[in-house]
N, C-alpha and C. Protein backbone atom coordinates (compact mmCIF):
# COMPACT_ATOMS: atom_id res chain seq x y z
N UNK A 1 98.33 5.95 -19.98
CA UNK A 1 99.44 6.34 -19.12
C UNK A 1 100.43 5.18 -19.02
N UNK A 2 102.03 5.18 -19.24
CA UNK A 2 102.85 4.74 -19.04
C UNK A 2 103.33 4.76 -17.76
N UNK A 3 104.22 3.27 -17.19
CA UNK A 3 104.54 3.81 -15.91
C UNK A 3 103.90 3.73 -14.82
N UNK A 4 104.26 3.23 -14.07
CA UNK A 4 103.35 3.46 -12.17
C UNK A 4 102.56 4.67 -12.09
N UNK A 5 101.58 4.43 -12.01
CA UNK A 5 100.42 5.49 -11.72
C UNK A 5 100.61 6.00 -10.03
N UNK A 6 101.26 5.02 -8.77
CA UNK A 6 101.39 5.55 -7.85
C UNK A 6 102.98 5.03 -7.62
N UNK A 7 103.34 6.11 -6.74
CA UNK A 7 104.84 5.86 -6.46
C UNK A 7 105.69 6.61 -5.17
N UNK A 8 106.62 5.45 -4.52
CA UNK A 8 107.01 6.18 -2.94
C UNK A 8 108.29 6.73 -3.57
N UNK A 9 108.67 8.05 -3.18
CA UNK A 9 109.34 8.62 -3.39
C UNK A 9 110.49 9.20 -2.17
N UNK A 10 111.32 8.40 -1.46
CA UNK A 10 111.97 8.87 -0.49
C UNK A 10 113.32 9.79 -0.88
N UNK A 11 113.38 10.45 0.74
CA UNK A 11 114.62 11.09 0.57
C UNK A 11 115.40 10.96 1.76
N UNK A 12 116.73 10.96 1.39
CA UNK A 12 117.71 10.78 3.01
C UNK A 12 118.59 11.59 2.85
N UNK A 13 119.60 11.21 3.77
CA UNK A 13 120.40 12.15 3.79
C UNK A 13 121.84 12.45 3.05
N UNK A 14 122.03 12.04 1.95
CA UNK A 14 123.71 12.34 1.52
C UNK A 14 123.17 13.65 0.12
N UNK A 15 124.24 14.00 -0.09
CA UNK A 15 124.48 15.34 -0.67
C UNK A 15 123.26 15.02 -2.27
N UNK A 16 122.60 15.60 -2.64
CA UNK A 16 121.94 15.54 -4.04
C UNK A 16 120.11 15.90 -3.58
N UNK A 17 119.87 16.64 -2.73
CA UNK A 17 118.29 17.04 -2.34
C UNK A 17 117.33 17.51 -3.84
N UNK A 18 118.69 18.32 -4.45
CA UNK A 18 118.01 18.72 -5.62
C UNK A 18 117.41 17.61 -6.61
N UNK A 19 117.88 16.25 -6.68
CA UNK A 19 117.41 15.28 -7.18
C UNK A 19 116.57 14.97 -7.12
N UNK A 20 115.91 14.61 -6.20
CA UNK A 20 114.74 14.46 -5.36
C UNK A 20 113.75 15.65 -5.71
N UNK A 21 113.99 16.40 -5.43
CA UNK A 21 112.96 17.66 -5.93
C UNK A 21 112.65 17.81 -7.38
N UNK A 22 113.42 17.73 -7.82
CA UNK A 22 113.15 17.50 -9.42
C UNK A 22 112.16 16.70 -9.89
N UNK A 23 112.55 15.33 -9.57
CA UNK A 23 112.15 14.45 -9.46
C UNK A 23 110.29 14.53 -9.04
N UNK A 24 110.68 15.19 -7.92
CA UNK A 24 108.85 14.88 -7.32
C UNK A 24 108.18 15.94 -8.25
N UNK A 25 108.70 16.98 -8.97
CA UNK A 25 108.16 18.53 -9.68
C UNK A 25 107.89 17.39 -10.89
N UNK A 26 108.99 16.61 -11.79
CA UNK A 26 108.44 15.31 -12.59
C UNK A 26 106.88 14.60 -12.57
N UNK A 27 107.48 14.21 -11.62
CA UNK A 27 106.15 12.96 -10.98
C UNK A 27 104.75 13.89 -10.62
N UNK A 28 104.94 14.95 -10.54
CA UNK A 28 103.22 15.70 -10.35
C UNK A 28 103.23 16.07 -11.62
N UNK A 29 103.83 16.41 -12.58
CA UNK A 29 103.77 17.05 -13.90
C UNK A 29 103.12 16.03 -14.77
N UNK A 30 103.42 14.70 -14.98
CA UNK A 30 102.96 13.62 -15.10
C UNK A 30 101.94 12.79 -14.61
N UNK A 31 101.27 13.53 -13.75
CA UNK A 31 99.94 13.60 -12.71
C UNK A 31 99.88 12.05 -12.15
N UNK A 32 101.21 11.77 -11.35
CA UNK A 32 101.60 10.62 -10.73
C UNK A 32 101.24 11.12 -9.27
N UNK A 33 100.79 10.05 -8.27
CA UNK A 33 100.26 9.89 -6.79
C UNK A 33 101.98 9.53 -6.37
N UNK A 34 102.51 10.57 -5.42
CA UNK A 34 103.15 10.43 -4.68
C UNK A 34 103.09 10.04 -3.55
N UNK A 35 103.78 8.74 -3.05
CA UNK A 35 103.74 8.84 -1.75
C UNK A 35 105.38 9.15 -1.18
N UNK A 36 105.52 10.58 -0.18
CA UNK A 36 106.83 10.92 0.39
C UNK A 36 107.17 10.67 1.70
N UNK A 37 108.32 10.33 1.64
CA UNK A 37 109.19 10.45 2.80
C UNK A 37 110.32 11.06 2.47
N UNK A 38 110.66 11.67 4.02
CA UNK A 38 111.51 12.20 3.80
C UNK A 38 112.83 11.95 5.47
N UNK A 39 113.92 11.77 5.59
CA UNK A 39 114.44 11.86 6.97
C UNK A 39 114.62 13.15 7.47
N UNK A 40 115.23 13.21 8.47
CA UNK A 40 115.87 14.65 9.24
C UNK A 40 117.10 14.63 8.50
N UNK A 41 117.38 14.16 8.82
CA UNK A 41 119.40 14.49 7.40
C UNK A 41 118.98 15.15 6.31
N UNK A 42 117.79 14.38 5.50
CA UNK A 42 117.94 14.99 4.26
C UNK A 42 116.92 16.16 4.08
N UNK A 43 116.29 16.67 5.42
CA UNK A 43 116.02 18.16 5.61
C UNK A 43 117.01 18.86 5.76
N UNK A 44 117.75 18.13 6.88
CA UNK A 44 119.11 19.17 6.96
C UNK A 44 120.09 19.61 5.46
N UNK A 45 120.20 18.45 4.49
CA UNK A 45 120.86 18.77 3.62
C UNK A 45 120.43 19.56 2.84
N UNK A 46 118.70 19.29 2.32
CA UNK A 46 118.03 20.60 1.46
C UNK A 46 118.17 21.78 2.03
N UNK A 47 117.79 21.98 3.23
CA UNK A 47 118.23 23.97 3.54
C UNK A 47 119.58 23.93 3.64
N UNK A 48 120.43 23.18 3.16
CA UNK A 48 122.03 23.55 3.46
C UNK A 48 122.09 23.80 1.66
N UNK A 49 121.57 23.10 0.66
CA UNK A 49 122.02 22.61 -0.96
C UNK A 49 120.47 23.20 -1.86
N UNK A 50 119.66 23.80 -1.22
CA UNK A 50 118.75 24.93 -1.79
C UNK A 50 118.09 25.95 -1.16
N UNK A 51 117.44 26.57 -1.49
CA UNK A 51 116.56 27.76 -0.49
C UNK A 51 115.23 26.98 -0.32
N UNK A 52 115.13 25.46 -0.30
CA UNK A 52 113.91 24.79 0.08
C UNK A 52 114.00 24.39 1.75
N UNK A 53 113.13 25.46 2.42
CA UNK A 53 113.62 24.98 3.74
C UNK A 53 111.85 24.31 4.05
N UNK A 54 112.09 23.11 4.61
CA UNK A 54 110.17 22.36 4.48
C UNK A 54 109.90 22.46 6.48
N UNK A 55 109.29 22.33 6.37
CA UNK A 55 108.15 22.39 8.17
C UNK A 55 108.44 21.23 7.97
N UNK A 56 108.54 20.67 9.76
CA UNK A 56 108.93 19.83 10.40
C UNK A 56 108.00 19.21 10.38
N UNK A 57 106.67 18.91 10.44
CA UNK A 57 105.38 18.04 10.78
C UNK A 57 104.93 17.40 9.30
N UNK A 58 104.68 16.07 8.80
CA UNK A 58 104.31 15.68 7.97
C UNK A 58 102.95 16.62 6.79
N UNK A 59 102.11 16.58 7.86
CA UNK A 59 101.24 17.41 7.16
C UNK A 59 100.90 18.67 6.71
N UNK A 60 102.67 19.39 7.24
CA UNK A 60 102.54 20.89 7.00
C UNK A 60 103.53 20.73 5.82
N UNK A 61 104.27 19.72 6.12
CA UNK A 61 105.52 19.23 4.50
C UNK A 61 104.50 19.19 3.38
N UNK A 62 103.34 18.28 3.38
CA UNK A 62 102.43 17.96 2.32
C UNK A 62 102.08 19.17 1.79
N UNK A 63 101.54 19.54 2.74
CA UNK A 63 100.68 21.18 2.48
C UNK A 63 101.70 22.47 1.21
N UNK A 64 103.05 22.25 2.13
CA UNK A 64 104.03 23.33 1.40
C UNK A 64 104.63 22.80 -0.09
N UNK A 65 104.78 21.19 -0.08
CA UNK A 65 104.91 20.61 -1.51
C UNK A 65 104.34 20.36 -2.32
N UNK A 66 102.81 20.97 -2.12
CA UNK A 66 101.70 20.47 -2.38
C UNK A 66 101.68 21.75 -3.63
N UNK A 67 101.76 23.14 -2.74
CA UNK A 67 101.90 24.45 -2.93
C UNK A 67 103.16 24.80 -4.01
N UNK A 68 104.48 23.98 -3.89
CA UNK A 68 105.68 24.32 -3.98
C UNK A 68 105.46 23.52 -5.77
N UNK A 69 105.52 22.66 -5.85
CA UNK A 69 105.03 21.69 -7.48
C UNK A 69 103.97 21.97 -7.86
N UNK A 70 102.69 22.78 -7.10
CA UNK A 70 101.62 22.64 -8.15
C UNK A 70 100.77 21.55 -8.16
N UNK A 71 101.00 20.56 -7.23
CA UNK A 71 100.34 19.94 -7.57
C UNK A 71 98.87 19.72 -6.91
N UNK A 72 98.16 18.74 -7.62
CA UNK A 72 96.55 18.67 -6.98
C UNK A 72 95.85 18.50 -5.36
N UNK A 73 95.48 18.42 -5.14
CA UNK A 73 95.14 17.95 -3.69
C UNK A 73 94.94 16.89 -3.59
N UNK A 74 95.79 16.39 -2.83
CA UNK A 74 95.47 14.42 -2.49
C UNK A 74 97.04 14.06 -3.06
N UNK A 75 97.46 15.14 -4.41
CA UNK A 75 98.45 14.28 -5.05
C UNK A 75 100.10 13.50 -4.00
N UNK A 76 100.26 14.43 -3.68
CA UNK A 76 101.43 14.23 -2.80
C UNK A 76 100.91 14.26 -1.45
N UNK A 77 101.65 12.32 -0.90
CA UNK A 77 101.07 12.40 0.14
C UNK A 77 102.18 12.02 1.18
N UNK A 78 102.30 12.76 2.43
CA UNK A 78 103.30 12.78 3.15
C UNK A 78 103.35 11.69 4.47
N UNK A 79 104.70 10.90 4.67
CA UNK A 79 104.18 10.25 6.16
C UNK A 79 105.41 10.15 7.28
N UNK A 80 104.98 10.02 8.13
CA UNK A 80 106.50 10.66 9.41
C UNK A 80 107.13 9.18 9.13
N UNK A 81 108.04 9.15 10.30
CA UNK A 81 109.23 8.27 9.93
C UNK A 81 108.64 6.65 10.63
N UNK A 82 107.37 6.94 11.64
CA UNK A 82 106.88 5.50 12.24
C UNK A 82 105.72 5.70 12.19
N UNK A 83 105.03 6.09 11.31
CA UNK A 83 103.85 6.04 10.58
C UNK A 83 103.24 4.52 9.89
N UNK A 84 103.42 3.28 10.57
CA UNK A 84 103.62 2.18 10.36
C UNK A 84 102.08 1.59 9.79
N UNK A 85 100.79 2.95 9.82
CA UNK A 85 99.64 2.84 9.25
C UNK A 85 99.73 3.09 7.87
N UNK A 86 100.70 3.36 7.54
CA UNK A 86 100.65 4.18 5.80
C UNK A 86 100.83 2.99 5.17
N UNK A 87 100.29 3.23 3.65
CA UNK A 87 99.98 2.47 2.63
C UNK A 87 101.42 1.82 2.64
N UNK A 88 102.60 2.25 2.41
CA UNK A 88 103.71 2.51 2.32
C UNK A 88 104.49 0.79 3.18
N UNK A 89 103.66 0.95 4.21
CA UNK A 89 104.36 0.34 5.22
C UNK A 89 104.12 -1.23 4.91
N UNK A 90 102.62 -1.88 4.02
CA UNK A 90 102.30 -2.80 3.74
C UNK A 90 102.53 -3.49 2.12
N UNK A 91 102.62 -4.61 1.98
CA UNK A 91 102.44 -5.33 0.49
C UNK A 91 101.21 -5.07 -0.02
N UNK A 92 100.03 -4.78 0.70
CA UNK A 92 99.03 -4.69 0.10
C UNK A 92 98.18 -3.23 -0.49
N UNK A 93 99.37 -2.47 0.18
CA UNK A 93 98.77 -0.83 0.25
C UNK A 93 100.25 -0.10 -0.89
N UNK A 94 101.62 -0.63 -0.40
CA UNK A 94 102.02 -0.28 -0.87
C UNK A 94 101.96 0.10 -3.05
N UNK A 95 102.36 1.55 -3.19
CA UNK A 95 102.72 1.88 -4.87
C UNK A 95 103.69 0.74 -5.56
N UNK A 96 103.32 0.50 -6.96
CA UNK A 96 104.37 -0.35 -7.43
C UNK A 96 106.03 -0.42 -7.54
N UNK A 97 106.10 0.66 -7.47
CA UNK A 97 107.58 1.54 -7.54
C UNK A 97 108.04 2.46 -6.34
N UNK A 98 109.28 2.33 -5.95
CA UNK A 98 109.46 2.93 -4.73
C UNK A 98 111.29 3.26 -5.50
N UNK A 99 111.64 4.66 -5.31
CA UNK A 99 112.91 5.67 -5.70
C UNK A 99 113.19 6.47 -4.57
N UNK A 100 114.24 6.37 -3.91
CA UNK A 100 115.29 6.54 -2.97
C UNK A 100 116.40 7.74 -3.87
N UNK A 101 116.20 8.97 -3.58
CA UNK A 101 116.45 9.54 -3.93
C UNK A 101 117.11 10.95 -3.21
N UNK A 102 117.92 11.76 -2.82
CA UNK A 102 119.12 11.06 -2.83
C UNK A 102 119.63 9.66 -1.58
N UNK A 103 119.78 8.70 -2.33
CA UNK A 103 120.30 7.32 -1.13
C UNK A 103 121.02 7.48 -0.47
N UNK A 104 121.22 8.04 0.99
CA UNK A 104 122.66 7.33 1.72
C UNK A 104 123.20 6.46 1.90
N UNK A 105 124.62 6.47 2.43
CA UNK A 105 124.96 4.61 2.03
C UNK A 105 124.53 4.27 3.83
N UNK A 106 124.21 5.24 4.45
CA UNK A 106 123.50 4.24 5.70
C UNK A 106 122.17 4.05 5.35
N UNK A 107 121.20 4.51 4.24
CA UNK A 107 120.10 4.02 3.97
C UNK A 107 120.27 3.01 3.70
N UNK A 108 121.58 2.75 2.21
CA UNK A 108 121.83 1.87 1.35
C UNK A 108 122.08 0.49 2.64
N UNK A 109 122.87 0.49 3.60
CA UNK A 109 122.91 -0.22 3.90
C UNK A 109 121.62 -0.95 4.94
N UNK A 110 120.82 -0.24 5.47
CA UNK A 110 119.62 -0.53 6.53
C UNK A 110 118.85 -1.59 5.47
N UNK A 111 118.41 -1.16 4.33
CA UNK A 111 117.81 -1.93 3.50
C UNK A 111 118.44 -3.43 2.83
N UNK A 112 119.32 -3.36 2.63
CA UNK A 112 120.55 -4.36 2.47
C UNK A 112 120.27 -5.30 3.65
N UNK A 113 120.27 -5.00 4.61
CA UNK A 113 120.23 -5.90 5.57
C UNK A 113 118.52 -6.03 6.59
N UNK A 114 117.54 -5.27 5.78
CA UNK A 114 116.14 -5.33 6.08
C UNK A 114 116.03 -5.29 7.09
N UNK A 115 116.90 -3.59 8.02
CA UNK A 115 116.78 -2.98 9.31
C UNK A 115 115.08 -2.87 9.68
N UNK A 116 114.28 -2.32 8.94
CA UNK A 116 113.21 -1.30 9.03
C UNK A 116 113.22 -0.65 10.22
N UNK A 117 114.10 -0.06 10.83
CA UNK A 117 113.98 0.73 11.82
C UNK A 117 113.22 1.84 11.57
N UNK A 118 112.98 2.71 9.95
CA UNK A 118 111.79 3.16 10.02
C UNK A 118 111.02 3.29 8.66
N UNK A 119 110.13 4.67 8.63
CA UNK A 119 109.81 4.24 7.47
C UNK A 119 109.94 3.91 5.90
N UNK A 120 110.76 4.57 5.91
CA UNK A 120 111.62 4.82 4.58
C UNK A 120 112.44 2.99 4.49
N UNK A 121 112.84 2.51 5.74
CA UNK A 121 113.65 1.35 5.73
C UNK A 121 112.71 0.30 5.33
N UNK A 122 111.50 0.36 6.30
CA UNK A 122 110.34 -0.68 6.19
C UNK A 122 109.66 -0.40 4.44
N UNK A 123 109.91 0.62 4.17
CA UNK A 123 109.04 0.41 2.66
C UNK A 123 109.75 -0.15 1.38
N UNK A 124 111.32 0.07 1.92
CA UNK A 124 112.14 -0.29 1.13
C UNK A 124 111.98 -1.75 0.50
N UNK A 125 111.75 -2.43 2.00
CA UNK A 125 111.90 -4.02 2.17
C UNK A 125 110.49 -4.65 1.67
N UNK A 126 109.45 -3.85 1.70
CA UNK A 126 108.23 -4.17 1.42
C UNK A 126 108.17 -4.63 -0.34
N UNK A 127 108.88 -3.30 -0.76
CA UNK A 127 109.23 -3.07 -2.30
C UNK A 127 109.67 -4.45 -2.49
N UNK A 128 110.98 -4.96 -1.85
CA UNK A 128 111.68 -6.04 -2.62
C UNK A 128 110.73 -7.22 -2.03
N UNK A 129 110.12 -7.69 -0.86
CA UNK A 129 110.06 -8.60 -0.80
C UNK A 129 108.39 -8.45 -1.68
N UNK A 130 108.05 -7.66 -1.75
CA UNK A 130 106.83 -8.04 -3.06
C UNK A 130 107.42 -8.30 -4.52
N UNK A 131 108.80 -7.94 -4.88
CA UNK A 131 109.50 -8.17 -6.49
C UNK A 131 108.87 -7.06 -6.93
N UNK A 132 108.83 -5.64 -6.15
CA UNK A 132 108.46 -4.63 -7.18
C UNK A 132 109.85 -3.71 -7.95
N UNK A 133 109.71 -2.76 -8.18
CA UNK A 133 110.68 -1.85 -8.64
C UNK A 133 111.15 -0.79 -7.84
N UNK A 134 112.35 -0.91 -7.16
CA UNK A 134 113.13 -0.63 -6.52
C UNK A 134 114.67 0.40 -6.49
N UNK A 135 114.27 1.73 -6.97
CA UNK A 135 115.92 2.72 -7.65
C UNK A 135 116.36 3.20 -6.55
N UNK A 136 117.29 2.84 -6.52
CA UNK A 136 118.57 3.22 -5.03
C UNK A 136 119.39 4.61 -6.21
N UNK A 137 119.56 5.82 -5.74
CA UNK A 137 120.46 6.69 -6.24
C UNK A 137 121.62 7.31 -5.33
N UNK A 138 122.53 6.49 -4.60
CA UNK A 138 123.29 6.89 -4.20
C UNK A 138 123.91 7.89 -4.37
N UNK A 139 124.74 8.79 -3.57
CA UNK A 139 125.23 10.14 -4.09
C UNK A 139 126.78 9.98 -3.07
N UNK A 140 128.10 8.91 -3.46
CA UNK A 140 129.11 9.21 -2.22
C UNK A 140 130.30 8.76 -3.48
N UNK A 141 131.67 9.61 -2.88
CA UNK A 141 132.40 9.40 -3.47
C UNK A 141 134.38 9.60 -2.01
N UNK A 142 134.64 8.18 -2.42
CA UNK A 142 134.44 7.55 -3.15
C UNK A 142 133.48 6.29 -2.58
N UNK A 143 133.32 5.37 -3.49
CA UNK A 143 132.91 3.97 -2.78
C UNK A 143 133.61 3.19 -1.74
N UNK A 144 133.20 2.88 -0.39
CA UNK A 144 133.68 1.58 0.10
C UNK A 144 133.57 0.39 -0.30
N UNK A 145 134.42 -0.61 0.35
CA UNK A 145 134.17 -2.13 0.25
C UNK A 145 132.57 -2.11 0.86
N UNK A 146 132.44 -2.10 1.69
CA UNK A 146 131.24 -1.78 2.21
C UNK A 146 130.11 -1.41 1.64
N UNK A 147 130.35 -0.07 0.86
CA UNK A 147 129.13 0.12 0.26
C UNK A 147 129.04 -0.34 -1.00
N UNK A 148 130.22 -1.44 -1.39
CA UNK A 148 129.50 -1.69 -2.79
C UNK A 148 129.47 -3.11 -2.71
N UNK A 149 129.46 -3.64 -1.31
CA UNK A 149 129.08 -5.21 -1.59
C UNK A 149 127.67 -5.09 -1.07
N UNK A 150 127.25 -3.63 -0.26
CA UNK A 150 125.74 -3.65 -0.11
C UNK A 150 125.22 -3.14 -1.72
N UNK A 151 125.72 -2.95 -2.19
CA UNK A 151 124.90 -2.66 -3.45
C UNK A 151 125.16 -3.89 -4.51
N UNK A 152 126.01 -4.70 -4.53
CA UNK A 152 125.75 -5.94 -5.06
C UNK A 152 124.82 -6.69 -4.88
N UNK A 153 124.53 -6.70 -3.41
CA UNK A 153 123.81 -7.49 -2.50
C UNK A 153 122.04 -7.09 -2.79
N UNK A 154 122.06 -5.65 -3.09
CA UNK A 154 121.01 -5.20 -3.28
C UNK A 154 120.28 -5.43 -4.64
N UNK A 155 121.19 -5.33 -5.39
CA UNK A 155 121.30 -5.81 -7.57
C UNK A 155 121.10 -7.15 -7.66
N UNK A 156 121.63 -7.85 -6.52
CA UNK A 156 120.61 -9.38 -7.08
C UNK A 156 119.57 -9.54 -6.04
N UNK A 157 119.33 -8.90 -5.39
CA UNK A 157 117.67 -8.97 -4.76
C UNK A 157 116.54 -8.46 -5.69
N UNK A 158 117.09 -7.47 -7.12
CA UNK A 158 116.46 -7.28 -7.76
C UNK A 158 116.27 -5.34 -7.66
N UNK A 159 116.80 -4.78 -7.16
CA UNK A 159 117.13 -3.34 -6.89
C UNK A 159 117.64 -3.19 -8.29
N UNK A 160 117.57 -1.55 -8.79
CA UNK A 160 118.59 -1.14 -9.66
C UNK A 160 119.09 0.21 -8.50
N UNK A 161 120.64 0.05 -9.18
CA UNK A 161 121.53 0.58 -8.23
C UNK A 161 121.83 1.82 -9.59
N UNK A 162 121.37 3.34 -8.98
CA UNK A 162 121.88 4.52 -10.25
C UNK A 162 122.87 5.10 -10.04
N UNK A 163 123.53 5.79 -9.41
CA UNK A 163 124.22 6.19 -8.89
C UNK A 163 124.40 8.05 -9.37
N UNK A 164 123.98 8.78 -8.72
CA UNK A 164 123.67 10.10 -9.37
C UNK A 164 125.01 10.67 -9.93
N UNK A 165 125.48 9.93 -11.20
CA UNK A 165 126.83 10.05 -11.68
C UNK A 165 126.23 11.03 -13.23
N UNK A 166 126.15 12.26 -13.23
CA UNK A 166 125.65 12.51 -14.81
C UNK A 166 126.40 12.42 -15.61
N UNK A 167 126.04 12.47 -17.11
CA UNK A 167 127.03 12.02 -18.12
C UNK A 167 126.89 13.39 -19.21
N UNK A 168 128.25 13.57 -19.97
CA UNK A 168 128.40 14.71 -20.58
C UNK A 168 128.29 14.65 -22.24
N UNK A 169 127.90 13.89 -22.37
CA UNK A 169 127.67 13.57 -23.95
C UNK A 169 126.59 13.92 -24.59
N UNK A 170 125.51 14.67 -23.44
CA UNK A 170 124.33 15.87 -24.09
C UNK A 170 125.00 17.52 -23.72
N UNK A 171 126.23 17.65 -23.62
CA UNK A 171 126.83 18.83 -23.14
C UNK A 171 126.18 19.61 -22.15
N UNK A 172 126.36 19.43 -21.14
CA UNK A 172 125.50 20.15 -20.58
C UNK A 172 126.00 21.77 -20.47
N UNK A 173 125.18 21.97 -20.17
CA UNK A 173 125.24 24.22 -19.43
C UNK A 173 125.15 24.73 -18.57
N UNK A 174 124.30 23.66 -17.80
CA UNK A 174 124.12 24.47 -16.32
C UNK A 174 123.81 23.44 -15.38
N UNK A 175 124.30 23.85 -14.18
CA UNK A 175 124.02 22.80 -13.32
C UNK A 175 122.45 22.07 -13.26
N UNK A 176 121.39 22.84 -13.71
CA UNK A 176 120.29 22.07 -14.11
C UNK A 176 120.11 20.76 -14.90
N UNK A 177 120.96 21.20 -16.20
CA UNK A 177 121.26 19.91 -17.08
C UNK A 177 121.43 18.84 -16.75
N UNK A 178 122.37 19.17 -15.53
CA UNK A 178 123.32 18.41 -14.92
C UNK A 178 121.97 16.84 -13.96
N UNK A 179 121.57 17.95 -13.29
CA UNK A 179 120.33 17.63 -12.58
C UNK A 179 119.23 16.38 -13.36
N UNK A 180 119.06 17.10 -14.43
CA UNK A 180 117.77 16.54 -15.65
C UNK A 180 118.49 15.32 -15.95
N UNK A 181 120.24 15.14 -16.20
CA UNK A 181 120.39 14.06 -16.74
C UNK A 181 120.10 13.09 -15.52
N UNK A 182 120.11 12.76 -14.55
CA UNK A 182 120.29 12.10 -13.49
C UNK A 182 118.71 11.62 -13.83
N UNK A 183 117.91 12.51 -13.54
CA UNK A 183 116.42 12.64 -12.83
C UNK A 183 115.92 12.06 -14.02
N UNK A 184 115.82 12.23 -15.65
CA UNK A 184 115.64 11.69 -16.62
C UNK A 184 116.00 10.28 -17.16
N UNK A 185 116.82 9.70 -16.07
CA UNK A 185 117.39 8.13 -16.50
C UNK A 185 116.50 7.47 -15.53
N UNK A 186 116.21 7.87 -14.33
CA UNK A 186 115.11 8.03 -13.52
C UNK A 186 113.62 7.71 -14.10
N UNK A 187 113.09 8.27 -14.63
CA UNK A 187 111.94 8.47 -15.30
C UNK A 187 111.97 7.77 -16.64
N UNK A 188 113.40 7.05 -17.42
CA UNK A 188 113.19 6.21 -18.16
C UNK A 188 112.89 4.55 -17.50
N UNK A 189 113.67 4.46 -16.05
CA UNK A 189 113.67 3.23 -15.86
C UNK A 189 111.91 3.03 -15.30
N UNK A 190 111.50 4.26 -15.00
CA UNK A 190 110.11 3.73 -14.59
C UNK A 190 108.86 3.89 -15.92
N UNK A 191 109.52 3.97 -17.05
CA UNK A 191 108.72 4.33 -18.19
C UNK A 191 107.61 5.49 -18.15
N UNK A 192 108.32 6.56 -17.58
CA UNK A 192 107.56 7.51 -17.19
C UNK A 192 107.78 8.13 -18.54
N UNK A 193 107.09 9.18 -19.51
CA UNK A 193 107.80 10.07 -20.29
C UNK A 193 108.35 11.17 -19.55
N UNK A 194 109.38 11.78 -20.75
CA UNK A 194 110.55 13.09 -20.02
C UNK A 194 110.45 13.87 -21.41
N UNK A 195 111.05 14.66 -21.67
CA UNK A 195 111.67 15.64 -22.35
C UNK A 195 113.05 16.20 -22.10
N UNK A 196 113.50 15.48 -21.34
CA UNK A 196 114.39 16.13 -20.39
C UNK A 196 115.73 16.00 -21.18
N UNK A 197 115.92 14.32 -21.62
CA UNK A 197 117.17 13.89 -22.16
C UNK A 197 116.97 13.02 -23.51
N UNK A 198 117.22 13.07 -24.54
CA UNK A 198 116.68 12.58 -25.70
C UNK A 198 117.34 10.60 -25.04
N UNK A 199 116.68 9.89 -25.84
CA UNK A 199 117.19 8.76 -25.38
C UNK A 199 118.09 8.32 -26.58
N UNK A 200 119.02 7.52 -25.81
CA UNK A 200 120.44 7.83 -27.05
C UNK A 200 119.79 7.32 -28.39
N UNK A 201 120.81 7.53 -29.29
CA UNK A 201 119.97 7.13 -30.78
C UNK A 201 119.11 7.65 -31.27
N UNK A 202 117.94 8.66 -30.71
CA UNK A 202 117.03 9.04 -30.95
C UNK A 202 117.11 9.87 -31.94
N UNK A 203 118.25 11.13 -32.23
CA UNK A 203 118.84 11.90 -33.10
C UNK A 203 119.54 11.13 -33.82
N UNK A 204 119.77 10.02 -34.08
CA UNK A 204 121.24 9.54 -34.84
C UNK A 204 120.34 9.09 -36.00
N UNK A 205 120.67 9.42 -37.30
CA UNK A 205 120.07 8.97 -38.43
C UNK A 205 121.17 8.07 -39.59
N UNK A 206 122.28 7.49 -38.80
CA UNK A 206 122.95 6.26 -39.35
C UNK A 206 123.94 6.75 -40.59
N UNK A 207 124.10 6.24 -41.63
CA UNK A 207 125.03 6.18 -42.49
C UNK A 207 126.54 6.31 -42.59
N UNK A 208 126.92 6.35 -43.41
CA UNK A 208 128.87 5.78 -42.88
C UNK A 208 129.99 7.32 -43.57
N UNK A 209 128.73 8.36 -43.63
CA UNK A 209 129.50 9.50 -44.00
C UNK A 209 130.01 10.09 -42.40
């Protein structure tokens, strides 16, 4: 197996829920240990941006995503927002890899400045101050001064900053495509395998005709 065998997978609140979902349907397909969070914003935004509407209580979220991907029992594991016992919350418990998915730029910024007001903030900081692997996917347009000297700030702490910008040079067709390219650059930076997006060059067989 390539890739983090376990991995925190948060979600907040700015526009892109579908990312995130993809994403976690990925990561069980690949029979990866999730650990999720999720905020109240970015519940509010999924029943506003899909027909995924999730239960309010951690362990009824687990239960329905559990159900919803397919995946195993144990695989996806859910924790409230001051759940400060979860693996999540420590250097020593925490997954190697932690993806913020879709990022707000008030996430972007809590972490930037190592708020941990909760959990999603505290695991963030855990990530960097152990030097693990760290994907911020922002979703705002346009950028502030603001939010992009917190994301400078964040790129030399050792973060990669994605920005759920897809690119059209696999043509896409449907807003899915659209989706896969994002979620698939995703899953290259954690050396996960995909199918999703050929990696460039991969088709190109050279010569000067």
């Amino acid at each position: 197996m390539t890739g983090p065998e376990r991995i925190t997978l948060a979600m907040t609140g700015a526009s892109g829920a579908q990312y995130g979902l993809r994403l976690l349907d990925c990561l069980v397909r690949e029979d990866r240990e999730v650990h999720f969070l999720i905020s109240k914003a970015a519940q509010l935004v999924m029943s506003t941006e899909t027909d995924v509407v999730l239960p309010a209580k951690p362990q009824a979220i687990q239960a329905f995503l559990t159900e919803y991907t397919g995946a195993s029992a144990g695989q996806i594991r859910v924790y409230g927002k001051e759940d400060w016992m979860s693996p999540v919350a420590s250097g020593s418990g925490a997954p190697s890899a932690m993806v913020v998915v879709p990022c707000s730029t008030g996430t972007l910024s809590a972490i930037a400045c190592g708020a941990c007001n909760n959990l999603i903030e505290r695991a963030a900081d855990v990530t960097l101050k152990e030097r693990r692997q760290l994907i911020l996917v922002p979703r705002e347009a346009p950028f502030s001064t603001i939010h992009l000297e917190n994301m400078l700030k964040l790129s030399n702490m050792g973060a990669v900053i994605l920005p759920a910008a897809p690119g059209f040079y696999n043509q896409p067709q449907t807003i899915d495509d659209l989706i896969d390219f994002v979620v698939a650059r995703i899953l290259n930076l954690l050396d996960i395998p995909q199918d999703m997006l050929p990696r460039w060059g991969e088709h190109h067989f050279g010569g000067d005709e």
